[in-house]
Protein backbone atom coordinates (compact mmCIF):
# COMPACT_ATOMS: atom_id res chain seq x y z
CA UNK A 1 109.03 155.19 377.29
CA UNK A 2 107.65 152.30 378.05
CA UNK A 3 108.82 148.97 375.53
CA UNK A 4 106.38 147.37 373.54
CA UNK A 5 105.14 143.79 373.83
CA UNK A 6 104.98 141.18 371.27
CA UNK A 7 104.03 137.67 371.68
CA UNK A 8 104.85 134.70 369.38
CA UNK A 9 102.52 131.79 368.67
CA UNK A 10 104.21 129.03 366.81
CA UNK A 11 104.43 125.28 367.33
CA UNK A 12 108.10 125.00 366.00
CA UNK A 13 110.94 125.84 368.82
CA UNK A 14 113.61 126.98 366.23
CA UNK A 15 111.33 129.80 364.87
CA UNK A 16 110.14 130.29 368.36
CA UNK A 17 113.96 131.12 369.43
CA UNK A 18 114.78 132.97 366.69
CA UNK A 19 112.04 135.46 366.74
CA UNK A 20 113.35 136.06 370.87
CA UNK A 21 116.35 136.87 369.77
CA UNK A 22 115.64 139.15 367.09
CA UNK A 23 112.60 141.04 368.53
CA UNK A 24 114.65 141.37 371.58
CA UNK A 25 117.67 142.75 370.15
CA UNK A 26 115.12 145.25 368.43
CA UNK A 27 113.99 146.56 371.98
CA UNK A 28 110.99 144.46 372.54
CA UNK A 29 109.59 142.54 375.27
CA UNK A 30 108.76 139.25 373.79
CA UNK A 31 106.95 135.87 374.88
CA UNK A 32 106.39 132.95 373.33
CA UNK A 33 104.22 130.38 373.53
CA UNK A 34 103.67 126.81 371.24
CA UNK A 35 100.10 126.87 370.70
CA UNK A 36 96.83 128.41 369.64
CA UNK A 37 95.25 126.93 372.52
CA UNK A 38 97.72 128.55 375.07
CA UNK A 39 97.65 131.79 373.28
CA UNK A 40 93.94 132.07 373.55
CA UNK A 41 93.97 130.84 377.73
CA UNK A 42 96.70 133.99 377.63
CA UNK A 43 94.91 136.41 376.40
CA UNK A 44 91.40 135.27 378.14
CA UNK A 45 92.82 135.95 381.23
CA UNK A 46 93.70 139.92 380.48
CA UNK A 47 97.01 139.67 378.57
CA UNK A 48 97.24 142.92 376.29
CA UNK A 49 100.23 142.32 374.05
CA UNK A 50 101.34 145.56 371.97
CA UNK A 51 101.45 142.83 368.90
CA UNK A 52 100.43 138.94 368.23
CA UNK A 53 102.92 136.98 365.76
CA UNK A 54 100.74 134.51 364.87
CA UNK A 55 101.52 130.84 362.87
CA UNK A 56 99.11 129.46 360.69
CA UNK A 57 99.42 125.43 361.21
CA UNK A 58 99.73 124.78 364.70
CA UNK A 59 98.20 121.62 366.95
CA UNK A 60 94.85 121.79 368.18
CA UNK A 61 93.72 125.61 366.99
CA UNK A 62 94.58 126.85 364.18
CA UNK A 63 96.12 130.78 363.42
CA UNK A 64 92.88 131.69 361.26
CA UNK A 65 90.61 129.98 364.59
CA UNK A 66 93.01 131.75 366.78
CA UNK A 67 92.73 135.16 365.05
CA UNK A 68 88.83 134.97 364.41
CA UNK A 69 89.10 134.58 368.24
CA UNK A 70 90.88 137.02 369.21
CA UNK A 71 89.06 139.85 366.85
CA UNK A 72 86.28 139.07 369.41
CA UNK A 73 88.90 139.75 371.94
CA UNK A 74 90.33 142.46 371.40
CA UNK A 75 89.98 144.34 367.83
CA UNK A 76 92.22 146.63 368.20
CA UNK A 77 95.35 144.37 368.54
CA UNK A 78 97.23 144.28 365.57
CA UNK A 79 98.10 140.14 364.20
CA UNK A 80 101.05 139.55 361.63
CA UNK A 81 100.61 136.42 360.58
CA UNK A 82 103.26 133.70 359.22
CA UNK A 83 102.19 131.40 356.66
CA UNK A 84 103.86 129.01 354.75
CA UNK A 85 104.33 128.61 350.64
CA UNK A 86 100.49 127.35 348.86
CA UNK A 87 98.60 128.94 351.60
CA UNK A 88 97.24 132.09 349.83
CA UNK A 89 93.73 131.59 350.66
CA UNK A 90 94.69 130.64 354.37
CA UNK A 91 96.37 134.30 354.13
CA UNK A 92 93.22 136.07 352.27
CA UNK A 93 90.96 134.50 354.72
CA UNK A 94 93.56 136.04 357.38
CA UNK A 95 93.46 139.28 355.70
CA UNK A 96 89.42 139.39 356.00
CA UNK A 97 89.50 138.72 359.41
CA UNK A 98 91.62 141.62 360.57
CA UNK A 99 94.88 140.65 359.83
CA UNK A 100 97.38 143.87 359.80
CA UNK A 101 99.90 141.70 357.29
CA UNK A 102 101.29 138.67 356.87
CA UNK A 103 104.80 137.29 355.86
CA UNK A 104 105.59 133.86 354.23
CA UNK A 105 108.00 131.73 355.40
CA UNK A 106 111.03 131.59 355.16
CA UNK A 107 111.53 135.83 355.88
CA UNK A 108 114.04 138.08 356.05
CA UNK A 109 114.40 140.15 358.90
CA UNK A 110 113.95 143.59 357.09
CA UNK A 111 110.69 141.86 356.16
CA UNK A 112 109.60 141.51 359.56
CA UNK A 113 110.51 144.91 360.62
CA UNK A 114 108.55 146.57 358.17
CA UNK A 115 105.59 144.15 358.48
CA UNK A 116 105.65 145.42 362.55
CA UNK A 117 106.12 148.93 362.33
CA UNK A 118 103.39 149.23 359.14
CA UNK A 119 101.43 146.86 362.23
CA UNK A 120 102.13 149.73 364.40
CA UNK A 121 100.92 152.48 362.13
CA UNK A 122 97.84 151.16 361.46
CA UNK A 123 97.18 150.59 364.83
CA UNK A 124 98.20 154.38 365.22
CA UNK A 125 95.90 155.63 362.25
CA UNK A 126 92.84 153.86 363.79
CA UNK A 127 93.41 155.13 367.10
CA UNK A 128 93.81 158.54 365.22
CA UNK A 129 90.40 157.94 363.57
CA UNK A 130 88.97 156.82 366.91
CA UNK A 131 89.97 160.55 368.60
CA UNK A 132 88.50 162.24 365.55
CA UNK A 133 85.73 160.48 365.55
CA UNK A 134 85.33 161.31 369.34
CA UNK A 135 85.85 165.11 368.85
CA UNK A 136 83.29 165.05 365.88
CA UNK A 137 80.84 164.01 368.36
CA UNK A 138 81.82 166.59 371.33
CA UNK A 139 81.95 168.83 368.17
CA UNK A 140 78.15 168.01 367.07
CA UNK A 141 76.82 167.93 370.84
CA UNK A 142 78.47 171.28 371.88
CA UNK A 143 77.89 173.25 368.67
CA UNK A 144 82.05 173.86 368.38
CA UNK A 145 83.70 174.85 365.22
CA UNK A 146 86.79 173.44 364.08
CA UNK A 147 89.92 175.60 363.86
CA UNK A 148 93.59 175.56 364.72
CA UNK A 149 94.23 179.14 362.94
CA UNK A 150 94.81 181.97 365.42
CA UNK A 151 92.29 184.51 363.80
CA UNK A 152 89.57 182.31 363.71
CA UNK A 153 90.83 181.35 367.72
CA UNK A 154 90.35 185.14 368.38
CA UNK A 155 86.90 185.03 366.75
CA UNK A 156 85.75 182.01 368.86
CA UNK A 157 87.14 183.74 371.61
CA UNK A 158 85.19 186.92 371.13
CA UNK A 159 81.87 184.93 370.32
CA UNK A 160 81.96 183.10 373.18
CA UNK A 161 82.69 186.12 375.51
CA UNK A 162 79.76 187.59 374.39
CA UNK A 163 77.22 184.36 373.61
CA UNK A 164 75.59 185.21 376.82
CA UNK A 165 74.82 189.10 376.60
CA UNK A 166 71.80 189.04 374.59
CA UNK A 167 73.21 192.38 372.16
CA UNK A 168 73.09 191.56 368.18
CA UNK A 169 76.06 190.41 366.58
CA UNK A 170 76.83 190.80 362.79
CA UNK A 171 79.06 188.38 361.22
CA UNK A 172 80.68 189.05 357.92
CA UNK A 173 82.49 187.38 355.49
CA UNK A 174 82.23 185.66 351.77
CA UNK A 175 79.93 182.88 351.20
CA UNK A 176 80.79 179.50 352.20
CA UNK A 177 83.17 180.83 355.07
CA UNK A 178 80.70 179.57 358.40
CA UNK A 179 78.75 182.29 358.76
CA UNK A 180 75.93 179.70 360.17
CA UNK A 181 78.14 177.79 362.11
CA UNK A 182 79.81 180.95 364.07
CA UNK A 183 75.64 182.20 364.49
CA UNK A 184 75.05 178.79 366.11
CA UNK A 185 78.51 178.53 368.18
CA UNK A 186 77.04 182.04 369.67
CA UNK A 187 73.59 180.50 370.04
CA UNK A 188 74.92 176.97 372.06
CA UNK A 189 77.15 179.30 373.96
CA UNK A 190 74.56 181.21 375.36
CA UNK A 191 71.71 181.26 377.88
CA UNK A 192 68.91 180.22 375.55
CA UNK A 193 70.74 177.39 374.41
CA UNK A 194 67.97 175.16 375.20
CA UNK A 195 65.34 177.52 373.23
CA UNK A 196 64.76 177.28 369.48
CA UNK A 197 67.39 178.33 366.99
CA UNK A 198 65.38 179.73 363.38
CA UNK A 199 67.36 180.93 360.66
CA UNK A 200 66.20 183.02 357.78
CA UNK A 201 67.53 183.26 354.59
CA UNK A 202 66.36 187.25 353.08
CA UNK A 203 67.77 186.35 350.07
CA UNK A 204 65.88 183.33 349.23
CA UNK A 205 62.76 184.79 349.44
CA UNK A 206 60.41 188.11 347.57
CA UNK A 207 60.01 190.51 349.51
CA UNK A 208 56.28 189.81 350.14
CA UNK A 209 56.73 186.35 351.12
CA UNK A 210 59.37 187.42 353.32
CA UNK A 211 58.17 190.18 355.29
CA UNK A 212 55.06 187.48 355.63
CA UNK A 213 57.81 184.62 356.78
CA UNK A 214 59.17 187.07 359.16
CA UNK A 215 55.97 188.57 361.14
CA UNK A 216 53.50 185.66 360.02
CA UNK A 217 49.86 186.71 359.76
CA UNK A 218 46.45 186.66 360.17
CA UNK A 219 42.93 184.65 358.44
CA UNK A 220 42.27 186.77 356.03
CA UNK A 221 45.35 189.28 355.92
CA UNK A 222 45.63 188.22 351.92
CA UNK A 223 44.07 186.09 349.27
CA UNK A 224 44.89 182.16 350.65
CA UNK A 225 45.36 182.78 353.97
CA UNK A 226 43.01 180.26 354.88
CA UNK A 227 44.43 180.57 358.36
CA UNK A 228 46.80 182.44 360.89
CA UNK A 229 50.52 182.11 360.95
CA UNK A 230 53.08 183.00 363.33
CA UNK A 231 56.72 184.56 362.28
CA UNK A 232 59.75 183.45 362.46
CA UNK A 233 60.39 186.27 365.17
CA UNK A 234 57.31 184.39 367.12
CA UNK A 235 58.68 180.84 366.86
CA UNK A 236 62.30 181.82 367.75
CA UNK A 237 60.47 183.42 371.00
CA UNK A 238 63.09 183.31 374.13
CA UNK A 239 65.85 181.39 371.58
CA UNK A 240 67.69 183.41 368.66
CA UNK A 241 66.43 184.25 365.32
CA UNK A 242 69.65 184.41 362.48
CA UNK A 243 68.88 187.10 359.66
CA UNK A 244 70.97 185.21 357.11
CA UNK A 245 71.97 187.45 353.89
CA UNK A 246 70.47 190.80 355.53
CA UNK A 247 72.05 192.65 352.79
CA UNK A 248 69.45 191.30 350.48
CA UNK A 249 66.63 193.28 352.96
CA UNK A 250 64.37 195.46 350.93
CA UNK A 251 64.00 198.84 352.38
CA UNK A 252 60.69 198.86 353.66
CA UNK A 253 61.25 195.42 355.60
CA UNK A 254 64.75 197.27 357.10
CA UNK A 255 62.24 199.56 358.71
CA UNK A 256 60.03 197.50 360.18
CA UNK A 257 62.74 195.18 361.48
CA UNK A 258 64.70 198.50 362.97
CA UNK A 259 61.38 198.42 364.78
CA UNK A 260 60.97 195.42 366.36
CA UNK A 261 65.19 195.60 367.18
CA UNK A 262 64.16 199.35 369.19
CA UNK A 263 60.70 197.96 370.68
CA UNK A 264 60.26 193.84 370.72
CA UNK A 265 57.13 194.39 369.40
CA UNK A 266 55.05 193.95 365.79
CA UNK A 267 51.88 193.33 364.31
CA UNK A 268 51.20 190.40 361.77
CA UNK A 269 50.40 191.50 358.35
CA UNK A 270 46.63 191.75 358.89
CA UNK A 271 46.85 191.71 362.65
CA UNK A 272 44.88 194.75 364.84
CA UNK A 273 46.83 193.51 368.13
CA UNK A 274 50.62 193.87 368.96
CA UNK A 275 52.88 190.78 369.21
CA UNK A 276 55.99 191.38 372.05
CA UNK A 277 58.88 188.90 371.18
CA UNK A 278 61.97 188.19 373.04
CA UNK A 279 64.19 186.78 370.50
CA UNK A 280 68.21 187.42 370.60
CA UNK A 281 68.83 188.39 366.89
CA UNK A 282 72.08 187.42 364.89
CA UNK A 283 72.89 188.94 361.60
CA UNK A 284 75.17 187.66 358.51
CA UNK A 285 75.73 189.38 354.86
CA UNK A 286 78.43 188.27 352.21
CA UNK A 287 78.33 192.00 350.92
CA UNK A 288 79.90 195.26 351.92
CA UNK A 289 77.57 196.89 354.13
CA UNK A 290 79.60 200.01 354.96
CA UNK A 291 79.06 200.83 351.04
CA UNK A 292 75.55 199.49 350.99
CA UNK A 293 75.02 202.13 353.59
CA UNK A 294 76.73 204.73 351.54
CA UNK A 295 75.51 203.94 348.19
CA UNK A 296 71.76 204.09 349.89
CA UNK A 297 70.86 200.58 349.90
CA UNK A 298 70.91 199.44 353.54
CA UNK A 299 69.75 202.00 356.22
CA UNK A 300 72.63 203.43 358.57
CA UNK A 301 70.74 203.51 361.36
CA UNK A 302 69.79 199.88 361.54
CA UNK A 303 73.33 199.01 360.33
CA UNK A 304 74.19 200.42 363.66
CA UNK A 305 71.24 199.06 365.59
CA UNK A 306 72.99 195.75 364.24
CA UNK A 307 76.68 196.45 364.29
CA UNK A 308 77.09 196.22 368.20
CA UNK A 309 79.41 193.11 368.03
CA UNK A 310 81.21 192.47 364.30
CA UNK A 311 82.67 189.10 363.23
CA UNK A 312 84.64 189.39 360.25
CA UNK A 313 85.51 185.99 358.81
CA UNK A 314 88.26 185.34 357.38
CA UNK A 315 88.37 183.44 353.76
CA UNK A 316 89.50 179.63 353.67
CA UNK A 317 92.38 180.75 351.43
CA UNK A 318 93.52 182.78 354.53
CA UNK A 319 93.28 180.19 356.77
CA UNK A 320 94.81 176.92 355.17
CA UNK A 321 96.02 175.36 357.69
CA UNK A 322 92.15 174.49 358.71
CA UNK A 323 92.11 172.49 355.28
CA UNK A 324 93.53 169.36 356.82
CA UNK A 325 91.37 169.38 360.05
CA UNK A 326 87.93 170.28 357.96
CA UNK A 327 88.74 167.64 355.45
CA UNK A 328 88.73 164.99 357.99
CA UNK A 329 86.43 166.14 359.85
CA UNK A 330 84.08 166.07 356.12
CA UNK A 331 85.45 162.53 355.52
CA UNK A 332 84.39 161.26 359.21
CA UNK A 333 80.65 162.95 358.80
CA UNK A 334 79.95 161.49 355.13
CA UNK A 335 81.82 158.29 354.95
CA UNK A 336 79.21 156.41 356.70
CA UNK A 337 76.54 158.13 354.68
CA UNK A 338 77.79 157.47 351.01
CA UNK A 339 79.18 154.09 352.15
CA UNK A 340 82.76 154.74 351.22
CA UNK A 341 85.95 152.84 352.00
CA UNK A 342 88.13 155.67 351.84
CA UNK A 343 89.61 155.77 355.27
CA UNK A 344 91.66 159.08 354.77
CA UNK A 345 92.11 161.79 352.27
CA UNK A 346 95.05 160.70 349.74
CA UNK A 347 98.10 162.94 350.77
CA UNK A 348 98.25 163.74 346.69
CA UNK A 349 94.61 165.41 346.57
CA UNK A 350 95.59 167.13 350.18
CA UNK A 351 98.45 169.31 348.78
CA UNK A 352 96.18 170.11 345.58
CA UNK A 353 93.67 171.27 348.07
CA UNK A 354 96.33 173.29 350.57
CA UNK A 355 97.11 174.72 347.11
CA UNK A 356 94.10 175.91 345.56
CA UNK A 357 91.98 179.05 346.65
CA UNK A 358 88.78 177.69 347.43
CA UNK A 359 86.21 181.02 346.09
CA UNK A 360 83.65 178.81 347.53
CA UNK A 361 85.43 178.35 351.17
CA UNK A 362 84.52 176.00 353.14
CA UNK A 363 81.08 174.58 351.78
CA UNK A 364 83.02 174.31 348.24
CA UNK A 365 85.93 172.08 350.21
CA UNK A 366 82.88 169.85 351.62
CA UNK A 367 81.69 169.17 348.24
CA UNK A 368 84.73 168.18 347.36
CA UNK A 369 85.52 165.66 350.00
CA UNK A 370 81.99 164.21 349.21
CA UNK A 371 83.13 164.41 345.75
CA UNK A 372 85.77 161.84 346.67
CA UNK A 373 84.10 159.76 348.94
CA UNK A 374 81.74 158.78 346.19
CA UNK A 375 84.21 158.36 343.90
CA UNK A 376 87.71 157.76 345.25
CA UNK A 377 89.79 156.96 342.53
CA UNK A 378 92.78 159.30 342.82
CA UNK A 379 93.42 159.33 338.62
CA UNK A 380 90.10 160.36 337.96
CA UNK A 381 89.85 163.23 340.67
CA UNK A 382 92.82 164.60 340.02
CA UNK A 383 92.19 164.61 336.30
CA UNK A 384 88.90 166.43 336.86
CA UNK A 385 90.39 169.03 339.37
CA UNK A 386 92.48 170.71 336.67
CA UNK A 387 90.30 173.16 335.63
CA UNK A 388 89.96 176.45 338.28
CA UNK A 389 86.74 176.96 339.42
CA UNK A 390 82.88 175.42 339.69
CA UNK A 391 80.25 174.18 338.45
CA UNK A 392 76.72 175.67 338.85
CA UNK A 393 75.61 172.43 341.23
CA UNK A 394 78.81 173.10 342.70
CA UNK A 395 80.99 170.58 341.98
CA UNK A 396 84.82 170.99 342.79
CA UNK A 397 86.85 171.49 340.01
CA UNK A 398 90.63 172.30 341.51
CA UNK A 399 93.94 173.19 339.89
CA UNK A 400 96.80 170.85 340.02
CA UNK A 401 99.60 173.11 339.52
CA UNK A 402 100.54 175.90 341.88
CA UNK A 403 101.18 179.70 340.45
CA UNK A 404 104.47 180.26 339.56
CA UNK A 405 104.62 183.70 341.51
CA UNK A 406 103.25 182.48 344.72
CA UNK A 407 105.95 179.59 344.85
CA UNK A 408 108.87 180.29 347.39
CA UNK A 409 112.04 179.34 347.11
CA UNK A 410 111.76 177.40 350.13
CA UNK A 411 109.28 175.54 347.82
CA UNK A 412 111.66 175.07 344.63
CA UNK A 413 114.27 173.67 346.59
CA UNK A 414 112.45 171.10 348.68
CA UNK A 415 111.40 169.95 345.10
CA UNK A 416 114.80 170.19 343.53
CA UNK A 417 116.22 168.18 346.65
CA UNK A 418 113.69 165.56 346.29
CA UNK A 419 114.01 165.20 342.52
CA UNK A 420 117.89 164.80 342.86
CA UNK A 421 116.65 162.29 345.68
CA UNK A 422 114.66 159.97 343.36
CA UNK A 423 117.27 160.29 340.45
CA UNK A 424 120.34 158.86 342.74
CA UNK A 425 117.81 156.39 344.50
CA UNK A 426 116.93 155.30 341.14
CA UNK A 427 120.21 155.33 339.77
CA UNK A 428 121.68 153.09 342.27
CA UNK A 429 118.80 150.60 341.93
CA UNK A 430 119.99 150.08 338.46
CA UNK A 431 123.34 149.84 339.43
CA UNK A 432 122.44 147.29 341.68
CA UNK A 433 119.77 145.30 339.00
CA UNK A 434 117.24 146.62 341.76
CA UNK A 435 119.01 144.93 344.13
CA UNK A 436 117.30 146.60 347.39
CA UNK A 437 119.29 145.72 350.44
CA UNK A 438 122.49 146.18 348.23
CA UNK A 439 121.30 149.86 346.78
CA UNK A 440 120.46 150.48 350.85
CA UNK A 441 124.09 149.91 351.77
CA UNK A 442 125.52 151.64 348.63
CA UNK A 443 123.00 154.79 349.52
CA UNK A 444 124.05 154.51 353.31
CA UNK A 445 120.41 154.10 354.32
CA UNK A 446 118.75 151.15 356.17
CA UNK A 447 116.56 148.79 354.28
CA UNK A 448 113.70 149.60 355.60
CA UNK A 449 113.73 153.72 354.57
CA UNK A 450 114.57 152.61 351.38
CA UNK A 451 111.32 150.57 350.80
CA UNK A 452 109.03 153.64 352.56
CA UNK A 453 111.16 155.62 349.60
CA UNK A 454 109.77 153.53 347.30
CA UNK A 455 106.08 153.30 348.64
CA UNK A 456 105.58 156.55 349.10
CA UNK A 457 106.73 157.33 345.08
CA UNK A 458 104.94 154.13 344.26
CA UNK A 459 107.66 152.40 342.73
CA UNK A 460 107.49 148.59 343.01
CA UNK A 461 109.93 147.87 340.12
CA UNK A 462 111.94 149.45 336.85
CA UNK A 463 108.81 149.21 335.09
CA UNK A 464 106.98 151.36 336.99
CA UNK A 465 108.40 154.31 337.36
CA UNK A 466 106.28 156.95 336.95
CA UNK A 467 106.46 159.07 333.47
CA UNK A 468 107.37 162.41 335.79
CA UNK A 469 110.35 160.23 337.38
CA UNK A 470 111.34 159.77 333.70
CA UNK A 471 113.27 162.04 331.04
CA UNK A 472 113.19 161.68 327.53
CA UNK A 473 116.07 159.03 325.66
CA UNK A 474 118.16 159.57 322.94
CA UNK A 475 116.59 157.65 320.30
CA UNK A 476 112.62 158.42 321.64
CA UNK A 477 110.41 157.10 324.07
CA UNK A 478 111.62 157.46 327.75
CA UNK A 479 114.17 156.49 329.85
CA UNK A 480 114.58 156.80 334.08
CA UNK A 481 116.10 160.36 334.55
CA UNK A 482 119.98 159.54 335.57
């Protein structure tokens, strides 16, 4: 693997040596140079350093010039900068311009080594960003849908096998699954690709209006029809026409579309002359058909007619390990839209959602993530996610805490291990009058996995350890829980 690069700007030779020696002795490749001036020549003429350790007071250019300059540069390349005592809005200016952290002088070298590797992670995260944001692209221009779970694999599989053979295909499953989406994957996959894609939605619709929306009409066919109207079936002529909710089909309008499946042909309601269509047709329902078709409610011979290829989709709940992918993928395609800052979806609200069932599937987990974006204040979601279900404009409302009988004991003990985990952690810390590097050493663990210990339970101090991190004292009130 090749080492990474780091190059030091700073006008004074002692901190200029020391930073060699260290860096080097952690496995990087390090130059050094005196001045802002010579760092900018550098880089102008193509040097890509994996980091820039940049002072703030140097001759000639200064670190903020320097780092506005090389933003311009190169805005990907992560800057730590060093500034001295009294120079906090030197370092908030710093931060504004792109900064990835910055450490005061004098440092410790723990410091340092956490301020580069967090350097390196963010530089990973937006590089991680960039690739989604790439895929979300080729996934908008080639009409993909997102999956890493085999079943749904199998299903994309299938649908692209047959995009291009023109037979129907119905695709099952509850609502909210991507019923829609697999129609158009089929529809982008195949020959008419280029010709129009019309859905229609038989449930949204009387059946009047519907069988008029379907066939279109004539001047004259019925009071208001001022003038003639093509179908749906006429303006999703050589493309594919979706049947969306066909369940919901009133029996008369089954018959007539039977019909135009066997013969390509219609009349418009009022028409005396015969319309031939060449549409590909694609069929969804969220109900059972099978015991539509038994109870008398959906005819069996256009079930048939329909049922040449069958999709069954599976529910969200069955496929979790989409939840992750989908979520960012929501995040990336709103974020921009509702002007958020949120830059990823807190790891806290992702295990509530891995958790929770999801009745609405996927279009319930996008409102969700919108939910969020608008409003990303982690307290406040979580607090209005207790509560299982939704509300009738479909707003998320998610449970926090798992079921008791679908926990393994996998599950329990990665929680009891942790638990014990924060209790000697925290113990030792007060052993130590929070002592850090000392607790490390005690614990047998290096600085530095200590403090990501720490982060990641958001513990900065004795006073604020979470109330779940705590246990009740003797006398009242709380006390940590050691």
């Amino acid at each position: 693997m090749t080492k990474r690069s780091i190059l030091v700007v700073d006008d004074d030779r002692s901190v200029r040596s020391y930073l060699t020696d260290f860096l080097s002795s952690c496995g990087y490749i390090v130059e050094c140079l005196e001045s802002g001036d010579q760092a900018l020549a550098r880089l102008s003429a193509g040097h890509v350093p994996s980091l820039l350790i940049l002072d703030v007071v140097m001759p000639g250019a200064s670190g903020i010039e320097v780092l506005e300059s090389v933003k311009k540069l190169n805005a990907s390349l992560p800057v730590i900068i060093l500034s001295g005592v009294g120079q906090t809005k030197t370092v908030v200016d710093a931060m504004k311009l792109g900064a990835a952290d910055f450490l005061v002088k004098p440092f410790e070298e723990q410091e340092l080594e956490l301020a580069i590797e967090n350097a390196f992670e963010k530089q990973k995260l937006k590089e991680e960003v960039k690739s989604l944001r790439k895929q979300l692209d080729q996934y908008n221009e080639s009409g993909d849908f997102l999956s890493n779970n085999p079943r749904m694999s199998r299903i994309r599989d299938i649908a692209k096998h047959v995009a291009d053979t023109d037979v129907p295909v119905l695709i099952l499953g509850e609502s909210g699954v991507g019923k829609e989406v697999l129609a158009r994957f089929i529809h982008n996959h195949s020959g008419r690709h280029d010709k129009p894609f019309v859905k229609v939605n038989c449930a949204a619709l009387p059946h009047d209006l519907l069988e008029s929306e379907l066939f279109g009409y004539e001047r004259g066919a019925f009071t208001g029809a001022m003038n003639e109207k093509p179908g749906k079936f006429e303006l999703a002529h050589t493309g594919t026409l979706l049947l969306d909710e066909i369940g919901e089909m009133s029996p008369h309008l089954q018959a007539k579309l039977l019909h135009v499946l066997q013969d390509s042909e219609y009349m418009r309601l009022g028409g005396k002359r015969t319309v031939r269509v060449d549409a590909r047709v694609l069929a969804s329902t969220n109900i059972n058909l099978e015991e539509a078709v038994a109870n008398g409610k959906f005819r069996e011979d256009l079930y048939f007619r329909l049922n040449v290829i069958r999709l069954d989709l599976p529910p969200l709940r069955e496929r979790r390990e989409e939840i992750p992918v989908l979520s960012n993928y929501f995040m990336f395609k709103y974020r921009e839209r509702y002007k958020s800052a949120v830059e990823e979806i807190s790891p806290q609200l992702l295990d509530a959602f891995l958790r929770y069932d999801w009745p609405g599937n996927i279009r319930q987990l996008e409102n969700a993530v919108k939910r969020y974006l608008i409003l990303p204040d982690i307290e406040m979601t979580l607090a209005e996610l207790k509560d299982n279900g939704t509300t009738a404009q479909g707003a998320v409302v998610i449970p926090m805490k798992p079921k008791e009988d679908k926990m393994s004991l996998k599950d329990v003990g990665s929680r009891a291990a942790e638990q014990a985990e924060k209790e000697l952690v925290l113990k030792v810390l007060e052993e130590t009058a929070w002592n850090r590097k000392q607790a490390a050493r005690r614990l047998n663990i290096c600085y530095k996995a200590l403090l990501n210990k720490l982060k990641r339970w958001q513990i900065e101090n004795r006073h604020s350890i979470p109330p779940a991190f705590q246990k009740p004292a003797a006398g009242g009130g709380f006390q940590p829980m050691f």
